[in-house]
PDB file of N, CA and C in Angstrom:
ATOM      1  N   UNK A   1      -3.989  13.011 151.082  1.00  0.00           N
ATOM      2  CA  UNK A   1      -2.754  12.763 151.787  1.00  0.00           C
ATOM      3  C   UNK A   1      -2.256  11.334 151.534  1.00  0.00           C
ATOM      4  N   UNK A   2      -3.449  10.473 151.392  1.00  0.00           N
ATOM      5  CA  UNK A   2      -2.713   8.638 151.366  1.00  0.00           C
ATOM      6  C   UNK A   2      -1.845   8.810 149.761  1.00  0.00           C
ATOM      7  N   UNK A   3      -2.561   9.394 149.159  1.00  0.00           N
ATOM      8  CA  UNK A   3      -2.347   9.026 147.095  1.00  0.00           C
ATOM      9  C   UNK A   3      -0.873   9.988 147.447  1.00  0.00           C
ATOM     10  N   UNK A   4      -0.595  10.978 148.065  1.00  0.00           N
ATOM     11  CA  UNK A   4       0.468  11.703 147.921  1.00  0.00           C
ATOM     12  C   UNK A   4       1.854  10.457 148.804  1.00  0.00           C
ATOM     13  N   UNK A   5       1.274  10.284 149.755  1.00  0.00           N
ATOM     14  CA  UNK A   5       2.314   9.029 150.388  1.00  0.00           C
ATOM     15  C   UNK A   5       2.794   7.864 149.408  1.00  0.00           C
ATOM     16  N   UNK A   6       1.588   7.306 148.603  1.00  0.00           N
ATOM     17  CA  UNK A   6       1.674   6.134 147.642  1.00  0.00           C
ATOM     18  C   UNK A   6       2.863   6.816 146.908  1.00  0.00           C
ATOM     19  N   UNK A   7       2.374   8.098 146.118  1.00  0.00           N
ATOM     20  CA  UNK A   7       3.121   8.259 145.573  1.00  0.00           C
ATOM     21  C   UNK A   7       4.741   8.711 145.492  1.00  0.00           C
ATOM     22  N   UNK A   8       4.870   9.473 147.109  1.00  0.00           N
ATOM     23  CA  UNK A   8       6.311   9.277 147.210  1.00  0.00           C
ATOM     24  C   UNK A   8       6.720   7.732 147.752  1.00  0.00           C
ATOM     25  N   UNK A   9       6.300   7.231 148.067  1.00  0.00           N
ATOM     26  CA  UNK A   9       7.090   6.143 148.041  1.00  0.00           C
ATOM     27  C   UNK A   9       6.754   4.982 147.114  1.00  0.00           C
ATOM     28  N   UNK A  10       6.302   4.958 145.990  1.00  0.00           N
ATOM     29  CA  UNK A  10       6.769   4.603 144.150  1.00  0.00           C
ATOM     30  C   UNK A  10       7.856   5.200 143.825  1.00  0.00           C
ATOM     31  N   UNK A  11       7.469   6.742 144.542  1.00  0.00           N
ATOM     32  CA  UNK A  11       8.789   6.901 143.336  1.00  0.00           C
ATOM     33  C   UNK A  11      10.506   7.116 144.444  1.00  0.00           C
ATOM     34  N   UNK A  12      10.359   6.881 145.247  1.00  0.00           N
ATOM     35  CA  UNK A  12      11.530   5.756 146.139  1.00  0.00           C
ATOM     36  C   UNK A  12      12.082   4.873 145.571  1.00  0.00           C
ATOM     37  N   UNK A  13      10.426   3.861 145.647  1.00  0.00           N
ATOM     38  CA  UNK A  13      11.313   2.401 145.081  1.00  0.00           C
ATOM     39  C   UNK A  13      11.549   2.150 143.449  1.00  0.00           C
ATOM     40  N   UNK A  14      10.783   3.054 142.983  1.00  0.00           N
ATOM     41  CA  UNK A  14      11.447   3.200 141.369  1.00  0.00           C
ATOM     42  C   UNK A  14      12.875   3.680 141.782  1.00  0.00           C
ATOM     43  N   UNK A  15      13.193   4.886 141.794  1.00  0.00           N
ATOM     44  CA  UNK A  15      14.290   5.306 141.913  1.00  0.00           C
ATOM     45  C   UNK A  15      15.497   4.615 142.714  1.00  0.00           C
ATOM     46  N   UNK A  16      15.180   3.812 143.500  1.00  0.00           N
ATOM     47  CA  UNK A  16      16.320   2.786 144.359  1.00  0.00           C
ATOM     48  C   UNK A  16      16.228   1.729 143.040  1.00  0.00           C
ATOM     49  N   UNK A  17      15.534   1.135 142.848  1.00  0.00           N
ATOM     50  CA  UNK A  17      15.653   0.147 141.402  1.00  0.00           C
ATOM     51  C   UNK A  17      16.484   0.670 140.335  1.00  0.00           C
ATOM     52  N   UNK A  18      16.732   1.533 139.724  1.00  0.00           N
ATOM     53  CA  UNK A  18      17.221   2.433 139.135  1.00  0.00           C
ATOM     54  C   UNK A  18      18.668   2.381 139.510  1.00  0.00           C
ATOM     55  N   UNK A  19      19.129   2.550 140.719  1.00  0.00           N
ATOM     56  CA  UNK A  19      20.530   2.552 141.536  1.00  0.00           C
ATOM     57  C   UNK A  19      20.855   1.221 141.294  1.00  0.00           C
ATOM     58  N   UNK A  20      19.340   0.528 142.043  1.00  0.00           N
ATOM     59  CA  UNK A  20      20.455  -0.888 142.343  1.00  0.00           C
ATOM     60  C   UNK A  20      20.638  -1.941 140.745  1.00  0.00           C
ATOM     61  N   UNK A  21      20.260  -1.641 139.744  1.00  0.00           N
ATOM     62  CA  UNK A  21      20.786  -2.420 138.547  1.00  0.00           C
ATOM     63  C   UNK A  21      22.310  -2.161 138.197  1.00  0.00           C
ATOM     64  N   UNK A  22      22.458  -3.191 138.119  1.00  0.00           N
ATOM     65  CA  UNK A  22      23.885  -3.000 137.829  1.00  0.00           C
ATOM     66  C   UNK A  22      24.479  -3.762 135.978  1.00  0.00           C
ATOM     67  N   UNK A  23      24.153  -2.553 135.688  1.00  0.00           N
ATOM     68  CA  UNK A  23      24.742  -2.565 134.226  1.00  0.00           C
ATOM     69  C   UNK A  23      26.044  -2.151 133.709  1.00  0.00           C
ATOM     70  N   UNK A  24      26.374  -3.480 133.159  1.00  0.00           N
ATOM     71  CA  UNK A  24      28.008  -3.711 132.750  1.00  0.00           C
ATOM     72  C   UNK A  24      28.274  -2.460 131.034  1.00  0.00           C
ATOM     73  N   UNK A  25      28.815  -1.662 131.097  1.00  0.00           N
ATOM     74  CA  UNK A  25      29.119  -0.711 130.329  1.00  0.00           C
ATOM     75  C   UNK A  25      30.285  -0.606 129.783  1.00  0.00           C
ATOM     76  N   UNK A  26      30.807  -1.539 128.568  1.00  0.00           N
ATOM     77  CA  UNK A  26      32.518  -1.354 129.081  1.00  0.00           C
ATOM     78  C   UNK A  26      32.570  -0.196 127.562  1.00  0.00           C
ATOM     79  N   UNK A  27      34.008   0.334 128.048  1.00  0.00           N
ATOM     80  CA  UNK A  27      34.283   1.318 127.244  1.00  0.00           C
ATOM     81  C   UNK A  27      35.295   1.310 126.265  1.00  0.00           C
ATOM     82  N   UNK A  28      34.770  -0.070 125.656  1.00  0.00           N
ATOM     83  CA  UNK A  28      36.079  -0.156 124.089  1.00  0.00           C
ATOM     84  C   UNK A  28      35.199   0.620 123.015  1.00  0.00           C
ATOM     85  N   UNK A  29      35.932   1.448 122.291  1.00  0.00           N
ATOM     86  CA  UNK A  29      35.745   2.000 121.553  1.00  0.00           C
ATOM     87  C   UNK A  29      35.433   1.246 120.141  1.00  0.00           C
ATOM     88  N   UNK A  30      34.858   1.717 118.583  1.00  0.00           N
ATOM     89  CA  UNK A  30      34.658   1.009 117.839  1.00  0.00           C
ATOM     90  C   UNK A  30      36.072   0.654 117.027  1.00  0.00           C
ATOM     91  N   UNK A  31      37.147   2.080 117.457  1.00  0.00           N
ATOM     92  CA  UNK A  31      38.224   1.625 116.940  1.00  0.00           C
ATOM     93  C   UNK A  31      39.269   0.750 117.410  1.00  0.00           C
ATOM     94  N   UNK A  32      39.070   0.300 118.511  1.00  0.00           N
ATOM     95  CA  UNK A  32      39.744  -0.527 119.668  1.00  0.00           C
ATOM     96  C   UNK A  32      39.077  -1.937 119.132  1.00  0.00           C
ATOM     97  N   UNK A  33      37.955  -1.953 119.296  1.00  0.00           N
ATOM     98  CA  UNK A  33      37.436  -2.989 118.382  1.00  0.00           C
ATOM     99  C   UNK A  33      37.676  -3.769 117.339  1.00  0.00           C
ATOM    100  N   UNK A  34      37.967  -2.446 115.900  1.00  0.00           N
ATOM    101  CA  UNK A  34      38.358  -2.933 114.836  1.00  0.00           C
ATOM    102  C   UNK A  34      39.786  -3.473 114.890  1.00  0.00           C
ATOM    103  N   UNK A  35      40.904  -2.724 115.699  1.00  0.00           N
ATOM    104  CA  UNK A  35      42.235  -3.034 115.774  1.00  0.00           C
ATOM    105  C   UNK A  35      42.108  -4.610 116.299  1.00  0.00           C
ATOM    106  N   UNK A  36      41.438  -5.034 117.391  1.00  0.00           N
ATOM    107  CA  UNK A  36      41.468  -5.870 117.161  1.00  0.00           C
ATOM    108  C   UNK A  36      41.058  -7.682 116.753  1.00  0.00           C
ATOM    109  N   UNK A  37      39.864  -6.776 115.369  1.00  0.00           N
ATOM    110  CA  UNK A  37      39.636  -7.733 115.041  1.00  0.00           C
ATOM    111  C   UNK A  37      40.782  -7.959 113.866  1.00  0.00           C
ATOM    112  N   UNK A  38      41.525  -6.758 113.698  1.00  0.00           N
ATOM    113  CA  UNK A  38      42.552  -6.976 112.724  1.00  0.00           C
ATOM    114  C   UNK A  38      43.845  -8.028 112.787  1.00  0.00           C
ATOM    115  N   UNK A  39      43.944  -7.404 113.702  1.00  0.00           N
ATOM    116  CA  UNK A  39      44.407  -8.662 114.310  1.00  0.00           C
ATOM    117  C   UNK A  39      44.579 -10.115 114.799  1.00  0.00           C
ATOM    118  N   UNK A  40      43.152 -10.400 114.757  1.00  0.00           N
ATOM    119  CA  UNK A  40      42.772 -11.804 114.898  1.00  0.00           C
ATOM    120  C   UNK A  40      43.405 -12.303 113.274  1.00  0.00           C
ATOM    121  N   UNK A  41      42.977 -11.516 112.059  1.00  0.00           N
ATOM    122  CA  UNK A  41      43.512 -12.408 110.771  1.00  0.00           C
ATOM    123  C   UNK A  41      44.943 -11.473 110.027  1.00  0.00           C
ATOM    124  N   UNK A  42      45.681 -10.952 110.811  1.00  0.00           N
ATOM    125  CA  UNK A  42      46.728 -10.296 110.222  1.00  0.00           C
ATOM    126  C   UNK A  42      47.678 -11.655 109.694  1.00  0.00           C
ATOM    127  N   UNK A  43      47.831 -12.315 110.760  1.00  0.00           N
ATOM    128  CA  UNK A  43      48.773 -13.445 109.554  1.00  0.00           C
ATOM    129  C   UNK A  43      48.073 -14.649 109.102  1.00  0.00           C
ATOM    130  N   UNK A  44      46.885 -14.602 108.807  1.00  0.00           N
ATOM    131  CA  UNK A  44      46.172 -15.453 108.112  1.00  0.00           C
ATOM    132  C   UNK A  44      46.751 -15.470 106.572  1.00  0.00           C
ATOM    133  N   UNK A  45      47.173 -16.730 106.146  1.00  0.00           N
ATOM    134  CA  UNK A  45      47.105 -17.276 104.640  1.00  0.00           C
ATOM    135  C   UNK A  45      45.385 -17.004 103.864  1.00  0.00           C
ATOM    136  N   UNK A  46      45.234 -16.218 102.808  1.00  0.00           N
ATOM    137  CA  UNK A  46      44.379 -16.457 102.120  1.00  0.00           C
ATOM    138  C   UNK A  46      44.720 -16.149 100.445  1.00  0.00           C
ATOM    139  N   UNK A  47      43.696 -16.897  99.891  1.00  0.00           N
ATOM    140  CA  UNK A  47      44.190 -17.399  98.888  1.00  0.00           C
ATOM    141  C   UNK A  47      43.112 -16.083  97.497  1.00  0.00           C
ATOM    142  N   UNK A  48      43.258 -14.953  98.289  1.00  0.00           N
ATOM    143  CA  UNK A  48      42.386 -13.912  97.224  1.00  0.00           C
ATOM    144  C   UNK A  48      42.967 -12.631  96.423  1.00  0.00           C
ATOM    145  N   UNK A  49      42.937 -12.922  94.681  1.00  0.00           N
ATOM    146  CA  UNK A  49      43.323 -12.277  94.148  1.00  0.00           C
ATOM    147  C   UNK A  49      43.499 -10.711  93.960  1.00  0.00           C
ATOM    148  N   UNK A  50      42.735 -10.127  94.520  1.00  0.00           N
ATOM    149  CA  UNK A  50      42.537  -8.916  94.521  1.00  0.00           C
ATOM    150  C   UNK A  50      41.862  -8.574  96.189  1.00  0.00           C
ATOM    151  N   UNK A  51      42.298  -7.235  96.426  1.00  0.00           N
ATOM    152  CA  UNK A  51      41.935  -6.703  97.611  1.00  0.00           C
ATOM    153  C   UNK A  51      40.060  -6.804  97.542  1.00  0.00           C
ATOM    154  N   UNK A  52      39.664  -7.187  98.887  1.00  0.00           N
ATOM    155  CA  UNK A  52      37.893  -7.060  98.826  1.00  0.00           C
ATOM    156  C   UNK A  52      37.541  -6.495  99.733  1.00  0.00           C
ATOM    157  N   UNK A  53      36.786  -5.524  99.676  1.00  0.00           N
ATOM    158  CA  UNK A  53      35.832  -4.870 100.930  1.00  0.00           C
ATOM    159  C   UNK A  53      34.794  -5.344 100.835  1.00  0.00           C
ATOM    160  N   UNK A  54      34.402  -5.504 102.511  1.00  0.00           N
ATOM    161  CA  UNK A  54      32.792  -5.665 102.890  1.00  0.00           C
ATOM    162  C   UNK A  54      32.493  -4.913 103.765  1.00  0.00           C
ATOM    163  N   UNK A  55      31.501  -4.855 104.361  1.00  0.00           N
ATOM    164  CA  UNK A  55      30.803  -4.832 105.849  1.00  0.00           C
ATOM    165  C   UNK A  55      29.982  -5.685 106.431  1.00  0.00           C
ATOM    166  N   UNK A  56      30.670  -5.663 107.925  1.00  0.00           N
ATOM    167  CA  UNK A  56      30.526  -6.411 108.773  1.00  0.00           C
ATOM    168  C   UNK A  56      29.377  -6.565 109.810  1.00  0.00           C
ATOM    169  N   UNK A  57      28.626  -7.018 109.798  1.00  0.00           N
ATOM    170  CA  UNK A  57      27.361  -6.670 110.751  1.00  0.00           C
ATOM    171  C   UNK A  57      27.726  -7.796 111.914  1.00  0.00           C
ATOM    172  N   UNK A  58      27.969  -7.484 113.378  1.00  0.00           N
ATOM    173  CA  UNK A  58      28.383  -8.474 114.371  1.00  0.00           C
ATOM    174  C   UNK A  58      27.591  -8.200 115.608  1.00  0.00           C
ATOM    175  N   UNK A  59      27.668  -9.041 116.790  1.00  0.00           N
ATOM    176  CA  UNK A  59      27.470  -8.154 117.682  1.00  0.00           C
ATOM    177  C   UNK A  59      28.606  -8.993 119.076  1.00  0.00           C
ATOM    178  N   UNK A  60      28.433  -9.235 120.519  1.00  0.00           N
ATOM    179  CA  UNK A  60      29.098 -10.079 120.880  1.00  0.00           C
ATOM    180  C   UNK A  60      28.114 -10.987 122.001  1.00  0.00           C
ATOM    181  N   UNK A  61      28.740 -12.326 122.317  1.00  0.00           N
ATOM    182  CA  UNK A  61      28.107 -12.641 123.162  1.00  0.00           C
ATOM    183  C   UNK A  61      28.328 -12.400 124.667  1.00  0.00           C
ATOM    184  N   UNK A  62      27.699 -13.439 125.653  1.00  0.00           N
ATOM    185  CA  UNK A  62      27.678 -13.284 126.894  1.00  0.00           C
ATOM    186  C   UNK A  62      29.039 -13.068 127.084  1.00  0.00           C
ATOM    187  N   UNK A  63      29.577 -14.419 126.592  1.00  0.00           N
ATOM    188  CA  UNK A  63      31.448 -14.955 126.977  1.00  0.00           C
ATOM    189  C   UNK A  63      32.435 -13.793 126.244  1.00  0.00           C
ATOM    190  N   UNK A  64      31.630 -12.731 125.088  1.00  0.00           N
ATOM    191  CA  UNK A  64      32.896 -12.497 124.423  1.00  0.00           C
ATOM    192  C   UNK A  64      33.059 -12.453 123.624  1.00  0.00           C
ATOM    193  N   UNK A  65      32.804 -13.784 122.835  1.00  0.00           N
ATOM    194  CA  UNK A  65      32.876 -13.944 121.421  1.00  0.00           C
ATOM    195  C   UNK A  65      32.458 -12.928 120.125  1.00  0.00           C
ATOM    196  N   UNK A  66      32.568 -12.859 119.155  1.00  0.00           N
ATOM    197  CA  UNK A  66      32.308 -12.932 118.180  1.00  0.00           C
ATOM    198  C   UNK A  66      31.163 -12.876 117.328  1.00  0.00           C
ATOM    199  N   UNK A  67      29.883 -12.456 117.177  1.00  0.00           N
ATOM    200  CA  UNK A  67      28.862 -13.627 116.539  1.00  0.00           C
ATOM    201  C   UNK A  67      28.866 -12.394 115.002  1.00  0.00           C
ATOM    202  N   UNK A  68      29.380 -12.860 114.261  1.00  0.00           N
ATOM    203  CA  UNK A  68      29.061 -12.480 112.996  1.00  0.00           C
ATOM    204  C   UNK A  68      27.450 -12.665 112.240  1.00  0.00           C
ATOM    205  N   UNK A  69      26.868 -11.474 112.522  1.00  0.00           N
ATOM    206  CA  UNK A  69      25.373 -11.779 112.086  1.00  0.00           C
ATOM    207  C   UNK A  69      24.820 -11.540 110.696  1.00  0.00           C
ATOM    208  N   UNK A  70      26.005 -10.639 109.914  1.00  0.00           N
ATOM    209  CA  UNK A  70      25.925 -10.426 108.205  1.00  0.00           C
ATOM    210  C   UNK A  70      27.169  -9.779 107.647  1.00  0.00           C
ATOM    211  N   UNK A  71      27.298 -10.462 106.504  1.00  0.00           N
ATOM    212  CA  UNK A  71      28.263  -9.949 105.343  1.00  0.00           C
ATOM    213  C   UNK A  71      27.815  -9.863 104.447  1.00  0.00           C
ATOM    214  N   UNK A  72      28.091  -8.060 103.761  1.00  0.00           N
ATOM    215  CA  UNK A  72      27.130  -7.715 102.902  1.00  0.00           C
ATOM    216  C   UNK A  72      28.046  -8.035 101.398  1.00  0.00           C
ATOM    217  N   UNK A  73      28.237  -9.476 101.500  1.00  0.00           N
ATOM    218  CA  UNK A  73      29.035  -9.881  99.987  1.00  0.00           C
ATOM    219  C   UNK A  73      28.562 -11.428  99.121  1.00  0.00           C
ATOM    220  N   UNK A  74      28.181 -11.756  98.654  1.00  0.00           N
ATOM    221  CA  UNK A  74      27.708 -12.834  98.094  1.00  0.00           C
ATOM    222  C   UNK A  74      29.056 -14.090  97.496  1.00  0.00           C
ATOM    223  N   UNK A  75      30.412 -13.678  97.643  1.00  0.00           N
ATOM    224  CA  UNK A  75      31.437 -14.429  97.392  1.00  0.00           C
ATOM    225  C   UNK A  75      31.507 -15.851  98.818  1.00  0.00           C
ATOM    226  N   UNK A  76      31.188 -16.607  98.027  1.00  0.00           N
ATOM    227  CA  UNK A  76      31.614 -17.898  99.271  1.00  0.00           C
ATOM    228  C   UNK A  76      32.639 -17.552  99.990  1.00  0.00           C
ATOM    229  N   UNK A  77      34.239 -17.647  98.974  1.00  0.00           N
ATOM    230  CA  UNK A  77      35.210 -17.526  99.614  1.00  0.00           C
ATOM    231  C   UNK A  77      35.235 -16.291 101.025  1.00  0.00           C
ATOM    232  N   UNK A  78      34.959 -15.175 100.592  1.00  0.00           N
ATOM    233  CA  UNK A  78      34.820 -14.115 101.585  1.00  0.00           C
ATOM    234  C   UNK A  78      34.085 -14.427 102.760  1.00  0.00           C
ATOM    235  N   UNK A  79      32.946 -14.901 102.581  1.00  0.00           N
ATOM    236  CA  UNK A  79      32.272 -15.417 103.422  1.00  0.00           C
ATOM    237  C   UNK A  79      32.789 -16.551 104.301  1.00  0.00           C
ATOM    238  N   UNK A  80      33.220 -17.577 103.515  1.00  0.00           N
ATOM    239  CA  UNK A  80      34.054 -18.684 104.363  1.00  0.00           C
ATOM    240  C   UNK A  80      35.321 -17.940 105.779  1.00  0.00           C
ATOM    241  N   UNK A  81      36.304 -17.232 104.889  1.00  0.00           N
ATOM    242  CA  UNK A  81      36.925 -16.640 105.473  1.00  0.00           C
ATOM    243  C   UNK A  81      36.474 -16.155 106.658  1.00  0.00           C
ATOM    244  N   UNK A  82      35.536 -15.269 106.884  1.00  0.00           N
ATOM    245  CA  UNK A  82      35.328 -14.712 107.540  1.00  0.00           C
ATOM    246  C   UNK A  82      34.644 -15.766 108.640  1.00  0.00           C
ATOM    247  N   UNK A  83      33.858 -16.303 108.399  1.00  0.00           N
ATOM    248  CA  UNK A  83      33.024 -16.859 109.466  1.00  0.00           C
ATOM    249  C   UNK A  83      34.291 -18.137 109.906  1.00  0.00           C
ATOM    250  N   UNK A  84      35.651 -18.193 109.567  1.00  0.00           N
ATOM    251  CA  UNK A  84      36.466 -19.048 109.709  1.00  0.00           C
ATOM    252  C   UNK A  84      37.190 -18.407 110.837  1.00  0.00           C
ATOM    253  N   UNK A  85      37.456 -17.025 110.116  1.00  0.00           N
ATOM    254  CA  UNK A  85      38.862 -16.558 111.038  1.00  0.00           C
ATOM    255  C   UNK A  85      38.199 -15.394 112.242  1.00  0.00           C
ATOM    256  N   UNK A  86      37.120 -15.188 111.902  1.00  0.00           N
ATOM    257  CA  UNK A  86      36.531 -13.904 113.136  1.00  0.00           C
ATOM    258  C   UNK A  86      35.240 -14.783 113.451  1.00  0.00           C
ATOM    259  N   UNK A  87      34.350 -15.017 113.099  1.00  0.00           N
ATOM    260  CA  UNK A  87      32.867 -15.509 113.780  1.00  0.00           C
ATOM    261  C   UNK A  87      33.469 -16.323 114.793  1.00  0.00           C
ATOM    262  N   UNK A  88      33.105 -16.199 116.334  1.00  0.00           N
ATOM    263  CA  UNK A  88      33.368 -17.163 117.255  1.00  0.00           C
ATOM    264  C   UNK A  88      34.277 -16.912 117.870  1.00  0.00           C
ATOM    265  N   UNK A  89      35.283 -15.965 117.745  1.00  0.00           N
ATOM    266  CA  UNK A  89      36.666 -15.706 118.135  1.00  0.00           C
ATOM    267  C   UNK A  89      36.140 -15.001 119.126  1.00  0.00           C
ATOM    268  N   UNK A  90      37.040 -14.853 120.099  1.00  0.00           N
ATOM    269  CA  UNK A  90      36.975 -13.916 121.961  1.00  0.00           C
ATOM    270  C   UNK A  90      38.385 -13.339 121.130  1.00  0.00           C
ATOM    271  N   UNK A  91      38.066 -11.301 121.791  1.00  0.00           N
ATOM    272  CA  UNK A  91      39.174 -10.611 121.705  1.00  0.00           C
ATOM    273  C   UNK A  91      39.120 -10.191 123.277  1.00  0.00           C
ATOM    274  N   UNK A  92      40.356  -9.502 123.350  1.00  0.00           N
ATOM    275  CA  UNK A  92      40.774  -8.961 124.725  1.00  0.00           C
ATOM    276  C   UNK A  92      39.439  -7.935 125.542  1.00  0.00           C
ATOM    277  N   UNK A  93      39.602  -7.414 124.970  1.00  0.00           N
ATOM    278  CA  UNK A  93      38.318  -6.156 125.256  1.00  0.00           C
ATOM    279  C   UNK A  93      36.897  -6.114 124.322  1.00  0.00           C
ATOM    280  N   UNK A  94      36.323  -6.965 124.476  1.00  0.00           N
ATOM    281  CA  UNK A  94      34.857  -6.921 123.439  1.00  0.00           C
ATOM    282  C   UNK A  94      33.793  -5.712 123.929  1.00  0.00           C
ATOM    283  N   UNK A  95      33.099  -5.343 123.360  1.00  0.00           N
ATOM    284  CA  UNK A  95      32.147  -4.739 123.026  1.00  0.00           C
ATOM    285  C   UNK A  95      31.007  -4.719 123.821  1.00  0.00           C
ATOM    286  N   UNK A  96      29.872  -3.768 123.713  1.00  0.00           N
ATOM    287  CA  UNK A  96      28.774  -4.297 124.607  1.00  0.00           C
ATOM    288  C   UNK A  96      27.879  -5.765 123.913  1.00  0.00           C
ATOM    289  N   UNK A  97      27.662  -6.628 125.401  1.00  0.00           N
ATOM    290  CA  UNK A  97      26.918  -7.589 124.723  1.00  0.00           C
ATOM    291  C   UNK A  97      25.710  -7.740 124.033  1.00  0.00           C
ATOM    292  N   UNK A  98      25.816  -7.774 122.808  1.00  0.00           N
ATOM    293  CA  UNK A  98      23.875  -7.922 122.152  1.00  0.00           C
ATOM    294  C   UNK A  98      24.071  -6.995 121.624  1.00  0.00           C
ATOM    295  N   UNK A  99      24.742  -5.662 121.582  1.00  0.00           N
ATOM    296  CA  UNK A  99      24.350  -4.213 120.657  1.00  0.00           C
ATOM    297  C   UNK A  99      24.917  -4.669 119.032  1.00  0.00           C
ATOM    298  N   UNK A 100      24.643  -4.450 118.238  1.00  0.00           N
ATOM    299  CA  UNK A 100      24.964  -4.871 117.322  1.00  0.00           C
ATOM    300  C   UNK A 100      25.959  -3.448 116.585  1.00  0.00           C
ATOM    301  N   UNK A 101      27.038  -3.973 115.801  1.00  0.00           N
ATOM    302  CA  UNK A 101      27.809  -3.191 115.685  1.00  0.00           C
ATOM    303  C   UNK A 101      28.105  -3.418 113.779  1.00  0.00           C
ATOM    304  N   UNK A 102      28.291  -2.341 113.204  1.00  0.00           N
ATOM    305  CA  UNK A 102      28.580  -2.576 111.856  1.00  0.00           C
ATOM    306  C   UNK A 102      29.828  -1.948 111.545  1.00  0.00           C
ATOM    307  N   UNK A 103      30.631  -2.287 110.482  1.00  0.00           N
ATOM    308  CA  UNK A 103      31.654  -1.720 110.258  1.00  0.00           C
ATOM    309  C   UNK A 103      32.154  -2.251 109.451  1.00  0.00           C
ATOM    310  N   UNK A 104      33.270  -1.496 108.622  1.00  0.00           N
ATOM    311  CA  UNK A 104      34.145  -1.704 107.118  1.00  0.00           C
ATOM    312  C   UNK A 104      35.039  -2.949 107.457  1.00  0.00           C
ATOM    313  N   UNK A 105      35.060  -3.813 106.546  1.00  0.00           N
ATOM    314  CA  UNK A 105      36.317  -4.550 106.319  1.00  0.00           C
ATOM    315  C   UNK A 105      36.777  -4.813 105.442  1.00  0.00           C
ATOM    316  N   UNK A 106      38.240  -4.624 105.254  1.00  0.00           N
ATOM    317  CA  UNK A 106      39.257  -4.957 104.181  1.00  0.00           C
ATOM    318  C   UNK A 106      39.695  -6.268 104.087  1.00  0.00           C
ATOM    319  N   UNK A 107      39.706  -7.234 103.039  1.00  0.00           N
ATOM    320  CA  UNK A 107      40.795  -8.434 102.898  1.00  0.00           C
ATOM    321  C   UNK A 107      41.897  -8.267 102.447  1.00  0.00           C
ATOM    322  N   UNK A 108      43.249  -8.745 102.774  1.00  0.00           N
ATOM    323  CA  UNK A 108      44.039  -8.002 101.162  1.00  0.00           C
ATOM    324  C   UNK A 108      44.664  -8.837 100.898  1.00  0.00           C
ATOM    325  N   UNK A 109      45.065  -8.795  99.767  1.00  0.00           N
ATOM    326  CA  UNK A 109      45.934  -9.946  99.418  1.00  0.00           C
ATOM    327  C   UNK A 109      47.206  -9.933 100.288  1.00  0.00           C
ATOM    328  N   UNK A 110      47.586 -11.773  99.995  1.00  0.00           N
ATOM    329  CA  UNK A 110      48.509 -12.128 100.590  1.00  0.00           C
ATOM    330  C   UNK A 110      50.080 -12.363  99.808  1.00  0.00           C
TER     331      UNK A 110
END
């Protein structure tokens, strides 16, 4: 009878623990996302001859931001760019914090 008591009330206070965390879940999508990281460099000047694709490996921080964690391209310039005009930047609606997120990006000429 005691081990059966212990055990409903573990699994009480598991289960109230469970309730009482309060995890922030927001619900921007990955394409809500991309729009607007497009946006952050739509009227950016750059100085590249031909259209370039990469992918983007990011995730965000506490505040919001930005943190660009890989670009799968070995061009400085691309690289500069990027960690110029998106690494560090806060958009309106960011992402979950810490999940890491990958995705296509286009440069295009200007």
């Amino acid at each position: 009878m005691n081990k059966f008591k212990l055990m409903a009330i573990a699994l009480v206070v598991g289960t109230m623990s469970l309730f009482a965390s309060n995890v922030e879940n927001p619900d921007t999508s990955k394409d809500e996302i991309r729009k607007q990281i497009i946006e952050l460099v739509d009227g950016v000047q750059n100085n590249f001859t031909q259209e370039t694709s990469v992918k983007l490996t990011f995730t965000f921080s506490t505040k919001g931001e930005i943190v660009v964690l890989g670009i799968n391209s070995k061009d400085k310039k691309v690289i500069s760019f990027i960690q110029e005009n998106i690494n560090h930047k806060i958009i309106k609606n960011p992402g979950k914090k810490f999940k890491k997120y990958k995705m296509p990006f286009v440069i295009k000429v200007n």
